[in-house]
PDB file of N, CA and C in Angstrom:
ATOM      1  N   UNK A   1      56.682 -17.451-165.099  1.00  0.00           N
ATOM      2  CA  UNK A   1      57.844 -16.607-164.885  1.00  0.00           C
ATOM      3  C   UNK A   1      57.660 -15.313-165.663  1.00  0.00           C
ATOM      4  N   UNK A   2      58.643 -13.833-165.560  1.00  0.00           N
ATOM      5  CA  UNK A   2      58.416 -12.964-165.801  1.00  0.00           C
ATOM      6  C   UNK A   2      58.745 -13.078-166.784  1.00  0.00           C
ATOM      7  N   UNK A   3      58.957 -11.811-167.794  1.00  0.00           N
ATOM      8  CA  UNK A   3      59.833 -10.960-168.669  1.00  0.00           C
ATOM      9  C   UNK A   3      61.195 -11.913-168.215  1.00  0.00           C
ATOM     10  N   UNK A   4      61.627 -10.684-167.312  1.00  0.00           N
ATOM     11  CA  UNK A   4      63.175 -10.902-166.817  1.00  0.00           C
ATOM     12  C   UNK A   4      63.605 -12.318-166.359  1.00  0.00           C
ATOM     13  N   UNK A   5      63.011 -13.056-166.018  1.00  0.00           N
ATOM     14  CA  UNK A   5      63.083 -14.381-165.265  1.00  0.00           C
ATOM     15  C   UNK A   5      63.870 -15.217-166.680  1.00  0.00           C
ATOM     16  N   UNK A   6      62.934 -15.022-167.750  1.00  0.00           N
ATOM     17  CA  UNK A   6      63.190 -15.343-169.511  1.00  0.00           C
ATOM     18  C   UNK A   6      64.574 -15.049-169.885  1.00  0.00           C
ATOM     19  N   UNK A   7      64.674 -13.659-169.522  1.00  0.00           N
ATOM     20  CA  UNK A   7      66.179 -12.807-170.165  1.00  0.00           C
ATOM     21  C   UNK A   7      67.020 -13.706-169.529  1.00  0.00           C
ATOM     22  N   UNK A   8      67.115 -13.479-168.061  1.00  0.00           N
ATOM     23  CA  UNK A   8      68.383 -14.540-167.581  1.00  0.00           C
ATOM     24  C   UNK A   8      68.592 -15.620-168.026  1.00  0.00           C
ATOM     25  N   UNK A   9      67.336 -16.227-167.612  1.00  0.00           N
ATOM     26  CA  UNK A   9      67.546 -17.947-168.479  1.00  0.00           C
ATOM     27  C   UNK A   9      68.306 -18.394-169.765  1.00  0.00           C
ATOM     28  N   UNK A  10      67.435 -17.414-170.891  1.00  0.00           N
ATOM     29  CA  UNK A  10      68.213 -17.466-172.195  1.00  0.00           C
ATOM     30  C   UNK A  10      69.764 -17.142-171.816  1.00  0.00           C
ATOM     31  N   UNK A  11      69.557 -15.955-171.488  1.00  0.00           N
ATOM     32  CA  UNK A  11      71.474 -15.412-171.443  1.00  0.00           C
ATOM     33  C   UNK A  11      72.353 -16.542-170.171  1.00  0.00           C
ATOM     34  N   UNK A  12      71.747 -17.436-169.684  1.00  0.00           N
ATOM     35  CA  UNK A  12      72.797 -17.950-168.529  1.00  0.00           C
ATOM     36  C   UNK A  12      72.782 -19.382-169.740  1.00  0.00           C
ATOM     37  N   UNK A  13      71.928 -19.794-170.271  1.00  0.00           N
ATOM     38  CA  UNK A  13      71.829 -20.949-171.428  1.00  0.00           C
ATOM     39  C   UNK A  13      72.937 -20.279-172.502  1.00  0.00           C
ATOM     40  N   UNK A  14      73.120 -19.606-173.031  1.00  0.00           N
ATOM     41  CA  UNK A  14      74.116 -19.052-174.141  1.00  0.00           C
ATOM     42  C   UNK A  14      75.503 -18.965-173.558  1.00  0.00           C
ATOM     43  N   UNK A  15      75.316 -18.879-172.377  1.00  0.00           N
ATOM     44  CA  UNK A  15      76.874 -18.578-171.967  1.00  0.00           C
ATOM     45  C   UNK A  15      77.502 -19.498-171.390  1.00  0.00           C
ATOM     46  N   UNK A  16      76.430 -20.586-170.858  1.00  0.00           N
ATOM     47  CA  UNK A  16      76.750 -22.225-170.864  1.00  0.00           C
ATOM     48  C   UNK A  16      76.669 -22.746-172.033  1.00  0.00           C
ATOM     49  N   UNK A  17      76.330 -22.277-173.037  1.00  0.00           N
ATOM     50  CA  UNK A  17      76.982 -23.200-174.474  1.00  0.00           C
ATOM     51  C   UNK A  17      78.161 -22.781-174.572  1.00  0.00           C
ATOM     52  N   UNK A  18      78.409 -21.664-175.147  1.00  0.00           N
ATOM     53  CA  UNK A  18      79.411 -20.860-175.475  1.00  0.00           C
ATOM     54  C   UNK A  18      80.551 -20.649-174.873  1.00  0.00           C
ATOM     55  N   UNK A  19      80.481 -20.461-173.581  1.00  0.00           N
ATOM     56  CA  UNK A  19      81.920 -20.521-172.730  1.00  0.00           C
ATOM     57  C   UNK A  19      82.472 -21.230-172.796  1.00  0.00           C
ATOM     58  N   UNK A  20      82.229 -22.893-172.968  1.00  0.00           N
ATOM     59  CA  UNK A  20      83.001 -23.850-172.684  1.00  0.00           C
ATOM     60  C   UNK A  20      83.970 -23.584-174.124  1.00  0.00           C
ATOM     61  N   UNK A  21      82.507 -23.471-175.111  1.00  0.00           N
ATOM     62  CA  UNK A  21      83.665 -23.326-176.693  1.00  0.00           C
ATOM     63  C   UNK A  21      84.577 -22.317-177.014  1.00  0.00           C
ATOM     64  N   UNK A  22      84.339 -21.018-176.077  1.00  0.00           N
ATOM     65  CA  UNK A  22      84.829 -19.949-176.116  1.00  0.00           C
ATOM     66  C   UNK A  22      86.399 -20.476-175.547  1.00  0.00           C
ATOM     67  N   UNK A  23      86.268 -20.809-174.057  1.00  0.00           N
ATOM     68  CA  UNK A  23      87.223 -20.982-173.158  1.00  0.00           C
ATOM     69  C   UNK A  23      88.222 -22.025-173.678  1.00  0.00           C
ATOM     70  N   UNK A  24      87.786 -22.997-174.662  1.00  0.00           N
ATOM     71  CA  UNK A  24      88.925 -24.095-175.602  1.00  0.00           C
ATOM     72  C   UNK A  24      89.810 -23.290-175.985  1.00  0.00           C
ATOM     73  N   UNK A  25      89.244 -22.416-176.812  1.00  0.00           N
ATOM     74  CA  UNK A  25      90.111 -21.710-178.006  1.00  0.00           C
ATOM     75  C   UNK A  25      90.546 -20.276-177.395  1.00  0.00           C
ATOM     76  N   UNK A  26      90.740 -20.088-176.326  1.00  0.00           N
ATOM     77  CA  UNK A  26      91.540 -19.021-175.639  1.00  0.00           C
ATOM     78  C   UNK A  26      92.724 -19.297-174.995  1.00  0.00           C
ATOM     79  N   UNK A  27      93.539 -18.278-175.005  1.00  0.00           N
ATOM     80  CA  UNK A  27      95.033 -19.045-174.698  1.00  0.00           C
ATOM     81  C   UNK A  27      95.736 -18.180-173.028  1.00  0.00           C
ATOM     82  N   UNK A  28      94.695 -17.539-173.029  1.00  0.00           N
ATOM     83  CA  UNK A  28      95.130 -16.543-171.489  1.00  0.00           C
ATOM     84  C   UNK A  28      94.028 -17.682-170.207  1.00  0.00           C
ATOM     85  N   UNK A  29      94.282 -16.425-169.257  1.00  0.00           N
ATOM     86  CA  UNK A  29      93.799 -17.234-168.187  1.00  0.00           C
ATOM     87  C   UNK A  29      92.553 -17.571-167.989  1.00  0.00           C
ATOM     88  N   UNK A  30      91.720 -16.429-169.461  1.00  0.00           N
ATOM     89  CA  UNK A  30      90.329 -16.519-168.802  1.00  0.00           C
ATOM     90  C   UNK A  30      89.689 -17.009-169.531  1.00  0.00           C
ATOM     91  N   UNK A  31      90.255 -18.357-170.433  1.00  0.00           N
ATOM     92  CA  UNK A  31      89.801 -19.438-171.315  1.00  0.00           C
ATOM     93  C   UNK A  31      89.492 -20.495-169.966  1.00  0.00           C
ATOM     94  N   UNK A  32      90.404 -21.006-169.320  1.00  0.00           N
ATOM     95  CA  UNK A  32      90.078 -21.973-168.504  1.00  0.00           C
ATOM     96  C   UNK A  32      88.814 -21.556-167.549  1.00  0.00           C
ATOM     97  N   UNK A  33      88.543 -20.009-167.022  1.00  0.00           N
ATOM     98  CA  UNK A  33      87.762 -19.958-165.918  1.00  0.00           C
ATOM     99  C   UNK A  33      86.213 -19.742-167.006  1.00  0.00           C
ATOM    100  N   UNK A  34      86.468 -19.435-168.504  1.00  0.00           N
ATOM    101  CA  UNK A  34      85.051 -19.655-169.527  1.00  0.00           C
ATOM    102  C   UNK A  34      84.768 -20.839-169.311  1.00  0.00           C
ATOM    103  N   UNK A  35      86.015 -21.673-169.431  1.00  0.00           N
ATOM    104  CA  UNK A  35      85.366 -23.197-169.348  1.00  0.00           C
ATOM    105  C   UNK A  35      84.842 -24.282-168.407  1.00  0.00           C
ATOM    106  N   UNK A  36      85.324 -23.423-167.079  1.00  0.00           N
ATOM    107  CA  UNK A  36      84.682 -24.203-165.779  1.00  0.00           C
ATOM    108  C   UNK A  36      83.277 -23.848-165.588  1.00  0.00           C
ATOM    109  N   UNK A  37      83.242 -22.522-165.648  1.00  0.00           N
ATOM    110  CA  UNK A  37      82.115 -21.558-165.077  1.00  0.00           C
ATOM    111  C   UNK A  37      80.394 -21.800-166.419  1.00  0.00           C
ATOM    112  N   UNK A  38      81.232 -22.244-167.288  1.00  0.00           N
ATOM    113  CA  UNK A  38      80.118 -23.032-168.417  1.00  0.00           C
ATOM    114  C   UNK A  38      79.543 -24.121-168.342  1.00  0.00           C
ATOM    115  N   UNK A  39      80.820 -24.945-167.861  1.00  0.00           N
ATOM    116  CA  UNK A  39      80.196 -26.820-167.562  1.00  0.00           C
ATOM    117  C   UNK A  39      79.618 -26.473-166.404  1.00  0.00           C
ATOM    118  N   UNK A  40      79.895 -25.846-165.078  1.00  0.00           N
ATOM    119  CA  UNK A  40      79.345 -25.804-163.892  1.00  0.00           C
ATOM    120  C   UNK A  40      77.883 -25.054-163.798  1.00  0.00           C
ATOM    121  N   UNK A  41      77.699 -23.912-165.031  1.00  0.00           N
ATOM    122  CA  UNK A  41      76.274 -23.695-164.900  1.00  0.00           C
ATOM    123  C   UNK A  41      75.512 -24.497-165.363  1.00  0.00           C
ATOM    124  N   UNK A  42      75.590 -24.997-166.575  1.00  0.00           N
ATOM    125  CA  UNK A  42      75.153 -26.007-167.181  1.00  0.00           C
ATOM    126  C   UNK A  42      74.831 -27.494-166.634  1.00  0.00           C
ATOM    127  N   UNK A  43      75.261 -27.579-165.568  1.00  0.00           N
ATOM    128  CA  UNK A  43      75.487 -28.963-164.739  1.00  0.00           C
ATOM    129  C   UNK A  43      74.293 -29.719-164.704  1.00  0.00           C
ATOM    130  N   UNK A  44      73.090 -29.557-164.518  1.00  0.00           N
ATOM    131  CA  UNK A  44      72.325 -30.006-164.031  1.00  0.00           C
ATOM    132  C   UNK A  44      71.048 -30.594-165.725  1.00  0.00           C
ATOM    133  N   UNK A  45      71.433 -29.860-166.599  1.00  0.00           N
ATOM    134  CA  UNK A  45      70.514 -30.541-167.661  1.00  0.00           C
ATOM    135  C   UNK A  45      71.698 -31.377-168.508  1.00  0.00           C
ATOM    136  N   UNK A  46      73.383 -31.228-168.133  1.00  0.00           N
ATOM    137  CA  UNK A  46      74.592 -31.897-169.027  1.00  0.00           C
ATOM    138  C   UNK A  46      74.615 -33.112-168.407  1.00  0.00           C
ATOM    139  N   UNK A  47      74.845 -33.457-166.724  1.00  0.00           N
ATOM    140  CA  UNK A  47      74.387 -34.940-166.186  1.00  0.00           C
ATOM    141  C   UNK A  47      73.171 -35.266-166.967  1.00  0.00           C
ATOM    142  N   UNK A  48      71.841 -35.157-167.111  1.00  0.00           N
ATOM    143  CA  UNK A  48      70.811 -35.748-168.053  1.00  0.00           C
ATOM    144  C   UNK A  48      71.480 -36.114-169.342  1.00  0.00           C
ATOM    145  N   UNK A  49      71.813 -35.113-170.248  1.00  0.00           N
ATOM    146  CA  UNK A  49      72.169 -35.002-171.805  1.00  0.00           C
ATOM    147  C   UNK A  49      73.124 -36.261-171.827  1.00  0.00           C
ATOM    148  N   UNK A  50      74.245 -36.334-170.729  1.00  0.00           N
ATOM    149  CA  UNK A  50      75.392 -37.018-170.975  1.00  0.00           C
ATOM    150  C   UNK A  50      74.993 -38.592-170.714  1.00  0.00           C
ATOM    151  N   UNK A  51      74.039 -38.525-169.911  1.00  0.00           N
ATOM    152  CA  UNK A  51      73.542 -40.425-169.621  1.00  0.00           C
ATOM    153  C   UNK A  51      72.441 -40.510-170.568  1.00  0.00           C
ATOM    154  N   UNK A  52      71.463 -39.742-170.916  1.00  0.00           N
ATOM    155  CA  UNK A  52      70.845 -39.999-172.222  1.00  0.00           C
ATOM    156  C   UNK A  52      71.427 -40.251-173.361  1.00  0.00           C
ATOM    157  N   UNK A  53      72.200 -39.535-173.763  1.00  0.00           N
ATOM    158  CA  UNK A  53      73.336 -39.578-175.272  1.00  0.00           C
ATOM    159  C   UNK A  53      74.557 -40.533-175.061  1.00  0.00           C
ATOM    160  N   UNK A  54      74.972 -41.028-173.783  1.00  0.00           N
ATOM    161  CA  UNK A  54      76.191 -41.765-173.716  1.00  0.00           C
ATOM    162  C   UNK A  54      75.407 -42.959-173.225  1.00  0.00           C
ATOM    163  N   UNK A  55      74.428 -43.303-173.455  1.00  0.00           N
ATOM    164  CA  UNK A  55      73.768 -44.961-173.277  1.00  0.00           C
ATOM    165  C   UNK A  55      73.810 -45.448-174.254  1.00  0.00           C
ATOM    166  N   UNK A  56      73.677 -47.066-173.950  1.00  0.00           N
ATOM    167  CA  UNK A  56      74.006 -47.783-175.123  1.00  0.00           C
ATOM    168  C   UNK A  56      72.993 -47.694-176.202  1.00  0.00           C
ATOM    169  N   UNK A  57      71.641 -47.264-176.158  1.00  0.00           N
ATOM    170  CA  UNK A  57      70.671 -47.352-176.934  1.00  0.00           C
ATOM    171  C   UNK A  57      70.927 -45.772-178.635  1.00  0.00           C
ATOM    172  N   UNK A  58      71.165 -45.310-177.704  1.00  0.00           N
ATOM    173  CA  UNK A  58      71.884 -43.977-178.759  1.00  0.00           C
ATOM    174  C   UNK A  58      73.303 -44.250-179.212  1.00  0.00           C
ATOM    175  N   UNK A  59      74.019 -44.608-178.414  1.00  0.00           N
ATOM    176  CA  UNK A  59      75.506 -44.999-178.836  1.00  0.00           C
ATOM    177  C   UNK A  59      75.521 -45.322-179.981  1.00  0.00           C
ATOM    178  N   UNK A  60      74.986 -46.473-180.974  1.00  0.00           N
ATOM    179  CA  UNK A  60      74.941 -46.778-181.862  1.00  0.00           C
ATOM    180  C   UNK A  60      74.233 -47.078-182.645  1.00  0.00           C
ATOM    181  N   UNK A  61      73.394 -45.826-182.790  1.00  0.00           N
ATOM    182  CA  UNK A  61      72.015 -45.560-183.500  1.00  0.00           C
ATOM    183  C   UNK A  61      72.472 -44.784-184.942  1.00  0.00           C
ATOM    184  N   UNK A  62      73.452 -44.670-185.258  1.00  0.00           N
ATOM    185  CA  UNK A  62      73.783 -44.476-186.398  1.00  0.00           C
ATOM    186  C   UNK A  62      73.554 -42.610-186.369  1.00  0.00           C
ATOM    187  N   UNK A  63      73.363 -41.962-185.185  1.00  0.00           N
ATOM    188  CA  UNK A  63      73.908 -40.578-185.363  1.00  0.00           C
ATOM    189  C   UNK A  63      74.847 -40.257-185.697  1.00  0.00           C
ATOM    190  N   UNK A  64      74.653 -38.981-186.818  1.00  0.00           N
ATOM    191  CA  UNK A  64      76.068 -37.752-187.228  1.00  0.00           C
ATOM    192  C   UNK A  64      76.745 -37.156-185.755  1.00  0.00           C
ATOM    193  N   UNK A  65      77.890 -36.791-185.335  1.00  0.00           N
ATOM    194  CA  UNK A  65      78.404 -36.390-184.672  1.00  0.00           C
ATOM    195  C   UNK A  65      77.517 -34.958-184.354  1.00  0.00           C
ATOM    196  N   UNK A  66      77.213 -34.100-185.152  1.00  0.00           N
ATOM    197  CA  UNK A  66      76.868 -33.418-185.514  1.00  0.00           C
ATOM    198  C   UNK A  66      74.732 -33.227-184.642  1.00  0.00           C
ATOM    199  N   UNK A  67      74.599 -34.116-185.250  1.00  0.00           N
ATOM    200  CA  UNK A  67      73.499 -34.875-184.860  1.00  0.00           C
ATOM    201  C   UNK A  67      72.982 -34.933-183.047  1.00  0.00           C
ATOM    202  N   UNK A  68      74.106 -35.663-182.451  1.00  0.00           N
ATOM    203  CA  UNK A  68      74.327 -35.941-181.392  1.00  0.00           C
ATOM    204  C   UNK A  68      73.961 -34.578-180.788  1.00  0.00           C
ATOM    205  N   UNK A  69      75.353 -33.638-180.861  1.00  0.00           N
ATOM    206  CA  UNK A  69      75.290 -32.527-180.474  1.00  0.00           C
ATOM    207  C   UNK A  69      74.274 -31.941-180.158  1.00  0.00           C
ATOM    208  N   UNK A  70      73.590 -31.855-181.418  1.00  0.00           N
ATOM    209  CA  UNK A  70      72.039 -31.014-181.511  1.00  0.00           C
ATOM    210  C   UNK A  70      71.145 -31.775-180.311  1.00  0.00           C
ATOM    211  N   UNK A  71      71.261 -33.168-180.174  1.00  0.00           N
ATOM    212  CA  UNK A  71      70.387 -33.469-179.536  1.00  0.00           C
ATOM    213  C   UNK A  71      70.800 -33.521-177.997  1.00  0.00           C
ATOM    214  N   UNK A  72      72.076 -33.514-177.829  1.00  0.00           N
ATOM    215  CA  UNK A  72      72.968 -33.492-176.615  1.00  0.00           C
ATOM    216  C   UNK A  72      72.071 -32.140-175.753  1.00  0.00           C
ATOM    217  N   UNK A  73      72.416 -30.649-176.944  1.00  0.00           N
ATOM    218  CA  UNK A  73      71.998 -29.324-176.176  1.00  0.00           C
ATOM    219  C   UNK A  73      70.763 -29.354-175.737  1.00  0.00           C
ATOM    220  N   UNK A  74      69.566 -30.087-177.168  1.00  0.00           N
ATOM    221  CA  UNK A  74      68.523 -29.671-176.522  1.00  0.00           C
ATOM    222  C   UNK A  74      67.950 -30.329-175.736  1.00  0.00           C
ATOM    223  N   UNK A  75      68.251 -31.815-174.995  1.00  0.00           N
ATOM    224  CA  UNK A  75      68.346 -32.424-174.041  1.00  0.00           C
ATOM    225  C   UNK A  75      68.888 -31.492-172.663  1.00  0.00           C
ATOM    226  N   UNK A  76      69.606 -30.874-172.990  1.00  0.00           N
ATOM    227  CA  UNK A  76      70.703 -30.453-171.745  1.00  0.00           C
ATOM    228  C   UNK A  76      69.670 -28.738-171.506  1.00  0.00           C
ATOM    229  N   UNK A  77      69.333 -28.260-172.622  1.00  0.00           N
ATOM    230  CA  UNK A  77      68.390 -27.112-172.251  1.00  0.00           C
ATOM    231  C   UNK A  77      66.821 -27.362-171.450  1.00  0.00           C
ATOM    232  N   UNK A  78      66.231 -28.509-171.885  1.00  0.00           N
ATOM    233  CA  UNK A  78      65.374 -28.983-171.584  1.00  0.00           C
ATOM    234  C   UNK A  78      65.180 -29.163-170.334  1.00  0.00           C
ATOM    235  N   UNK A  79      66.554 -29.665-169.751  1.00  0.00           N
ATOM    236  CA  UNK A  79      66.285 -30.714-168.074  1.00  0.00           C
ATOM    237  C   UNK A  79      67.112 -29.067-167.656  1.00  0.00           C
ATOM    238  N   UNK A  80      67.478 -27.889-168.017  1.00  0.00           N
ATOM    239  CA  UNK A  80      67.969 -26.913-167.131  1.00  0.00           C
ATOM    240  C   UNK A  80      66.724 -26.118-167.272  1.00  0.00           C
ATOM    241  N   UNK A  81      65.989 -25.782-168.040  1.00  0.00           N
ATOM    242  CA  UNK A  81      64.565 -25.167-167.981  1.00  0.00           C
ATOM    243  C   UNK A  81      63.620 -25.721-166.661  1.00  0.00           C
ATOM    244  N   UNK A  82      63.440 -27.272-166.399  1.00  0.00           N
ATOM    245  CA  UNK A  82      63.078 -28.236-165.805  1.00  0.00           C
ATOM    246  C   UNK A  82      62.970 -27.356-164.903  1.00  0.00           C
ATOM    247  N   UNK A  83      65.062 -27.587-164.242  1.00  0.00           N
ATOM    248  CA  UNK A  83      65.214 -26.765-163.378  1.00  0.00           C
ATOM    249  C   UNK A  83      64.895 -25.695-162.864  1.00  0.00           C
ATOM    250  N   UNK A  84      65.147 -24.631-163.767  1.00  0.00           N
ATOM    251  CA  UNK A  84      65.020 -23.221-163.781  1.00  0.00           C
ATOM    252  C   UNK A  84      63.075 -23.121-163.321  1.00  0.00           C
ATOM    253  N   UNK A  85      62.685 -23.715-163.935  1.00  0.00           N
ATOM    254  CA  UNK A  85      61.187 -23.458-163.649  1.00  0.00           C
ATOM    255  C   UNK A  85      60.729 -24.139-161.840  1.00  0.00           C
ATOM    256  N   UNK A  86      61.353 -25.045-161.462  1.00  0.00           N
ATOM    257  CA  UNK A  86      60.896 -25.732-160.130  1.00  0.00           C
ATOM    258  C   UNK A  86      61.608 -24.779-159.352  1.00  0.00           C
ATOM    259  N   UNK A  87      63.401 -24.600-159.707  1.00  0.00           N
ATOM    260  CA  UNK A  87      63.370 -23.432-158.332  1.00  0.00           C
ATOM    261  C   UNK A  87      63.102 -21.876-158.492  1.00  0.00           C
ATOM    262  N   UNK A  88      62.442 -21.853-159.681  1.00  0.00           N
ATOM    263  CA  UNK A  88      61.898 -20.860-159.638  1.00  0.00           C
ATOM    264  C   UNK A  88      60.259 -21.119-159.212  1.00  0.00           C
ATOM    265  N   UNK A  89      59.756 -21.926-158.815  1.00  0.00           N
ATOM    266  CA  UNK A  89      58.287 -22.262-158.198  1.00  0.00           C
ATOM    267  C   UNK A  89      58.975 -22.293-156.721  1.00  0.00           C
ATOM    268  N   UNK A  90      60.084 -23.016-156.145  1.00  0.00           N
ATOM    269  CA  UNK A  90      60.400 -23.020-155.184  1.00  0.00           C
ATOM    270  C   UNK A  90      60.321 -21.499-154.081  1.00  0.00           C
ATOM    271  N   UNK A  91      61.313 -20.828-155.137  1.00  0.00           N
ATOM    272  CA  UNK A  91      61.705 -19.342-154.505  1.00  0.00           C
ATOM    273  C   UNK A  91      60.552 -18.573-154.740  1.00  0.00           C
ATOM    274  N   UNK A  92      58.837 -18.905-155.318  1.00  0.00           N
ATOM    275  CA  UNK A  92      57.921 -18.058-155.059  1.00  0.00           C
ATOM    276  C   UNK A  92      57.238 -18.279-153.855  1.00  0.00           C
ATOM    277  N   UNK A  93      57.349 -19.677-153.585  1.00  0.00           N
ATOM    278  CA  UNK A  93      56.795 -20.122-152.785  1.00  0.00           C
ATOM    279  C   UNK A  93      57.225 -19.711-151.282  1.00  0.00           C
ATOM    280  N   UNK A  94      58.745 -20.054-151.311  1.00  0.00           N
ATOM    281  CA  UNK A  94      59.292 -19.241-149.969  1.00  0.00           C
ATOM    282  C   UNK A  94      58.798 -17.918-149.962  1.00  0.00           C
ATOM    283  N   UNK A  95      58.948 -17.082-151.016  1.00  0.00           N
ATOM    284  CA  UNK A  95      58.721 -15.832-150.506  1.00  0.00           C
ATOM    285  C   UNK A  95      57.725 -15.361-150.100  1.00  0.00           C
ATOM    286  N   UNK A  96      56.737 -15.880-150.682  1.00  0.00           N
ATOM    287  CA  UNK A  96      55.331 -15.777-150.535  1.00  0.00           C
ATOM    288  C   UNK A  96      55.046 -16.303-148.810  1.00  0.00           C
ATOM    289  N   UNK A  97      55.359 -17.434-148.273  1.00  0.00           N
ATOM    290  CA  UNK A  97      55.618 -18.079-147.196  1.00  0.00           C
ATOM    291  C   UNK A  97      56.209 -17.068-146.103  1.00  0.00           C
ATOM    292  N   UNK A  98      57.305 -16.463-146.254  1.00  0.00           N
ATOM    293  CA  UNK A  98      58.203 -15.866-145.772  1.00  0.00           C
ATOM    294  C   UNK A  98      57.160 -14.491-145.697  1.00  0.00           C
ATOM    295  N   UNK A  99      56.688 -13.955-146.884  1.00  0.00           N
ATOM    296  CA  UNK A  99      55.743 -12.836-146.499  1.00  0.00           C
ATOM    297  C   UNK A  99      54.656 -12.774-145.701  1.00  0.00           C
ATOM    298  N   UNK A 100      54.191 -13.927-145.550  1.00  0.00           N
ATOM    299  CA  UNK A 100      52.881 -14.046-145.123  1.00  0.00           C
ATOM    300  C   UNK A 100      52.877 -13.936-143.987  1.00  0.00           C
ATOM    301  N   UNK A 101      54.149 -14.702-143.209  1.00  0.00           N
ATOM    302  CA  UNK A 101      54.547 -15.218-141.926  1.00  0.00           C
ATOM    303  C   UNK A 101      54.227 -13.742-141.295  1.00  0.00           C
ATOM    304  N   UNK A 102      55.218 -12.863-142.210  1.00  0.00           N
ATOM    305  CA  UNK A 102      55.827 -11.387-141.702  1.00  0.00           C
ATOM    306  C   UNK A 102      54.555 -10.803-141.455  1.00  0.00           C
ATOM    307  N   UNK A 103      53.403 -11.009-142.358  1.00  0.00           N
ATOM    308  CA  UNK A 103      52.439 -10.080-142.679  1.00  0.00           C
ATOM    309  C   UNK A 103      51.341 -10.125-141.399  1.00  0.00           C
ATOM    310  N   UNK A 104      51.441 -11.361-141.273  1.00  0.00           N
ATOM    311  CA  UNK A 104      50.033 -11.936-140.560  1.00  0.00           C
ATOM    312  C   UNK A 104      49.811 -12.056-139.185  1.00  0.00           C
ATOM    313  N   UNK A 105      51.066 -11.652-138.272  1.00  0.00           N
ATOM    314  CA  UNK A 105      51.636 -11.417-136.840  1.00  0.00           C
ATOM    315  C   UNK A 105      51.011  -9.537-136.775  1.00  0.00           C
ATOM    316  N   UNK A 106      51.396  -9.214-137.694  1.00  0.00           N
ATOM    317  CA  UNK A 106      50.946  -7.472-137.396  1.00  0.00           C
ATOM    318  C   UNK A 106      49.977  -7.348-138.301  1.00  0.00           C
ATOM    319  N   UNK A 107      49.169  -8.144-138.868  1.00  0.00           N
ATOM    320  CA  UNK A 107      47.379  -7.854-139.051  1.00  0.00           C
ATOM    321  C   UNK A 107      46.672  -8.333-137.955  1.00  0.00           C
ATOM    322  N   UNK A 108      47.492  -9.489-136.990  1.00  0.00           N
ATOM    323  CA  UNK A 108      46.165 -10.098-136.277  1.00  0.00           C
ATOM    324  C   UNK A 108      46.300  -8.986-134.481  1.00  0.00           C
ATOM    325  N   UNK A 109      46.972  -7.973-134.625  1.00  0.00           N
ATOM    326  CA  UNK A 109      47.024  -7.200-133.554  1.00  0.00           C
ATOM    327  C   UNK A 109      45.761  -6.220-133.087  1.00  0.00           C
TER     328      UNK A 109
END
């Protein structure tokens, strides 16, 4: 991935931590839409984090609350990187696909 591919990632990861905590402690309207728009980006490495960390084998492993957390995020960053990297292999692949298609009808003339 690029430069920029990086920037987003980090900044869409910070604002899925943060919004949800942001959006608790706000008392107008645009606490609740921090807090949807955080769990919903986040979705896809927080299903992992939440059945990894909420199984019985961690349940009562004698983690700090604290503890958890830490391992909750970087579980939950981990399986959204996952992500981020396959459909980002995905969408080179189409395009590349998609170019070729375009390309190769008006070279073979």
């Amino acid at each position: 991935m690029n430069r920029k591919a990086w920037i987003v990632f980090v900044a869409v990861q910070l604002f899925g931590e943060l919004g949800p905590w942001g959006g608790l402690h706000m008392k107008s309207a645009l606490g609740p839409a921090l807090w949807v728009t955080g769990i919903v980006i986040m979705m896809p490495g927080r299903l992992l984090a939440l059945f990894l960390t909420e199984s019985k084998p961690l349940w009562n492993s004698g983690l700090t609350p604290i503890q958890t957390t830490a391992l909750f995020v970087v579980i939950e960053v981990s399986g959204n990187l996952l992500t981020w990297l396959l459909c980002a292999r995905l969408f080179r692949y189409l395009r590349r696909r998609r170019l070729g298609g375009a390309v190769s009808p008006s070279t073979s003339s």
